[in-house]
Protein backbone atom coordinates (compact mmCIF):
# COMPACT_ATOMS: atom_id res chain seq x y z
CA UNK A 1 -20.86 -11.25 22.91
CA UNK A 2 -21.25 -12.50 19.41
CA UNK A 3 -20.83 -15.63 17.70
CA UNK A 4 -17.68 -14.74 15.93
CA UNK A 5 -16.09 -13.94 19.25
CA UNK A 6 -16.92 -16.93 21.03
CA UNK A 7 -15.19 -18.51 18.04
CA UNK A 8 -12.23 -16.96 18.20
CA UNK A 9 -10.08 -15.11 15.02
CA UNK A 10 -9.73 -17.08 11.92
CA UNK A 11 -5.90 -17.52 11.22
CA UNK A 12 -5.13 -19.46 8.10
CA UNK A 13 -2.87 -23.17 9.59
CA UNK A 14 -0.84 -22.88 6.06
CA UNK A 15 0.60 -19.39 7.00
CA UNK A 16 1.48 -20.50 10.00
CA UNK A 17 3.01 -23.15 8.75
CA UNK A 18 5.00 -21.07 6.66
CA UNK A 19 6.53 -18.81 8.90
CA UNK A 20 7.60 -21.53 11.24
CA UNK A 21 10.78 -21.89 11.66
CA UNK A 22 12.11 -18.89 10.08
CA UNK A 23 13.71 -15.66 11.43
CA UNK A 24 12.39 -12.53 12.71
CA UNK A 25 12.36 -10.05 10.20
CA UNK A 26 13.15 -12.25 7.67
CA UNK A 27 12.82 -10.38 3.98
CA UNK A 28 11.05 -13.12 2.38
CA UNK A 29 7.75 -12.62 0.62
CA UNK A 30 4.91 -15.23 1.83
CA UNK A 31 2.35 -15.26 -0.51
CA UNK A 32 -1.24 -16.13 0.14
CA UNK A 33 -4.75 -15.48 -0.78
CA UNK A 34 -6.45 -15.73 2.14
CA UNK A 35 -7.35 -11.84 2.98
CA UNK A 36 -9.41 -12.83 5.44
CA UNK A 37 -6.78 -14.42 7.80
CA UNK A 38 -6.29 -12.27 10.88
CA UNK A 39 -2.73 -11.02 11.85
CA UNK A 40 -1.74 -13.04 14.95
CA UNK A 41 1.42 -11.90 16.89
CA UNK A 42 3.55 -14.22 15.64
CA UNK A 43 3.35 -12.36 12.17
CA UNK A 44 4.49 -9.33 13.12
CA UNK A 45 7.52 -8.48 11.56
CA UNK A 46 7.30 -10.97 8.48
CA UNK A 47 6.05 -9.76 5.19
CA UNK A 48 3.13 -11.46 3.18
CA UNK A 49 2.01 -10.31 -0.46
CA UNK A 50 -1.67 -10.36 0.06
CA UNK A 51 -3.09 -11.25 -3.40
CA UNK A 52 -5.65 -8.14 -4.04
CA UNK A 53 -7.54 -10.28 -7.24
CA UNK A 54 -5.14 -9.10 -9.54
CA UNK A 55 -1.14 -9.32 -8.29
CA UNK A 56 0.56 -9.68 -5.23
CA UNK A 57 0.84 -6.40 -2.11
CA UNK A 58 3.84 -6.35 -0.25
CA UNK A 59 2.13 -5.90 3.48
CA UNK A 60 4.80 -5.73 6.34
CA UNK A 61 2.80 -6.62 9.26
CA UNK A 62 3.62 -4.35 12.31
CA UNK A 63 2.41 -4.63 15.70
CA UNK A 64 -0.30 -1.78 15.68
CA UNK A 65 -1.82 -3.99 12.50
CA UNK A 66 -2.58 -7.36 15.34
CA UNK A 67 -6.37 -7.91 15.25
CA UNK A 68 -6.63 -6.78 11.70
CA UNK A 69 -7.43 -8.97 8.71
CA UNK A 70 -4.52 -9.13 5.48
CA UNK A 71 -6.91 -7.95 2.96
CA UNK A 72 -7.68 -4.48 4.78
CA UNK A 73 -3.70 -3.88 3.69
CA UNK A 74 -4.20 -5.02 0.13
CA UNK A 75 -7.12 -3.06 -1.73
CA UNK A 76 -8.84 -4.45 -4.44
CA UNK A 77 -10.12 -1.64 -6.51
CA UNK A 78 -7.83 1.16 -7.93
CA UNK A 79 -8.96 5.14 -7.19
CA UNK A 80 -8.27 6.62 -10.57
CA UNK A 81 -9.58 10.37 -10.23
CA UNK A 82 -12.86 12.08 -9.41
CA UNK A 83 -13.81 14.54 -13.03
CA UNK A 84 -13.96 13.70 -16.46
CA UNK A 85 -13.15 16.08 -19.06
CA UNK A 86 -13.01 18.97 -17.82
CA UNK A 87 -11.07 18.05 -14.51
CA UNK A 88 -8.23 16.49 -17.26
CA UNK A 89 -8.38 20.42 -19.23
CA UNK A 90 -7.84 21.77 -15.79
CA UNK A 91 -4.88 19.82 -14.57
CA UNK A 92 -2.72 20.16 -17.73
CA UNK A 93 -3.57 24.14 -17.60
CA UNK A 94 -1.97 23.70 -14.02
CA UNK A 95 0.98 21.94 -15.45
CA UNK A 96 1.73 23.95 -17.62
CA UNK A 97 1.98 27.33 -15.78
CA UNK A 98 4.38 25.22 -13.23
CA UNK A 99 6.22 24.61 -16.47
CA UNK A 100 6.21 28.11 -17.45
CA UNK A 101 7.37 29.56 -13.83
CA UNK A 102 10.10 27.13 -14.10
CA UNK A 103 11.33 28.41 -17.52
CA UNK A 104 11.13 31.94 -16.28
CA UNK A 105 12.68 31.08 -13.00
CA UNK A 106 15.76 29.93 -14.83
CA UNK A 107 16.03 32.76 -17.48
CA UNK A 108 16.11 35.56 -14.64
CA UNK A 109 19.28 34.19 -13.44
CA UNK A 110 20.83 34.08 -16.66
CA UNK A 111 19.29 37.84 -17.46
CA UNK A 112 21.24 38.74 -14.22
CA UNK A 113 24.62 37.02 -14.43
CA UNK A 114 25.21 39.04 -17.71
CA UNK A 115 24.94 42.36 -16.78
């Protein structure tokens, strides 16, 4: 057994503090910055914005998410898109044939309805 589990799992005493005393499923946002707290049962159903180094996440904690730290809910870096150039020239050629199958989609009908 490890250190860490002899220990025991690092819940943050000021979240608990604030969600004592209120209602199950209450709608209000608890903010924190501690990402590393662990979700304990008595968080499940309350919703914490987990601040990701930048703005608050909105994580609902649930009762499959027990056991799991905050910040695993609230990532820190943003995936923009794998490519460069050439991926960009791709997906606007893409776009644009959806755009023309829609325009031709809606012409037929009106090609039909007059005869």
């Amino acid at each position: 057994m490890s250190r860490s589990l002899k220990k025991g799992p690092y819940v943050d005493p000021r979240i608990l503090k604030k969600i004592d005393g209120k209602k199950l499923g209450d709608r209000t946002i608890f903010k924190t910055w501690s990402r590393a707290c662990v979700i304990s049962p008595e968080m499940v159903g309350f919703t914490f914005g987990v601040h990701n180094g930048k703005d608050f996440i909105s994580v609902l904690a649930t009762e499959e998410m027990v056991g799991h730290r905050l910040g695993e809910f609230s990532l820190t870096r943003k995936f923009n898109r794998h490519g460069g150039k050439m991926q960009k020239e791709i997906e606007i050629a893409a776009k644009q044939r959806e755009l023309d199958a829609a325009k031709a989609a809606k012409v037929v009908p009106a090609a039909v309805a007059k005869k």
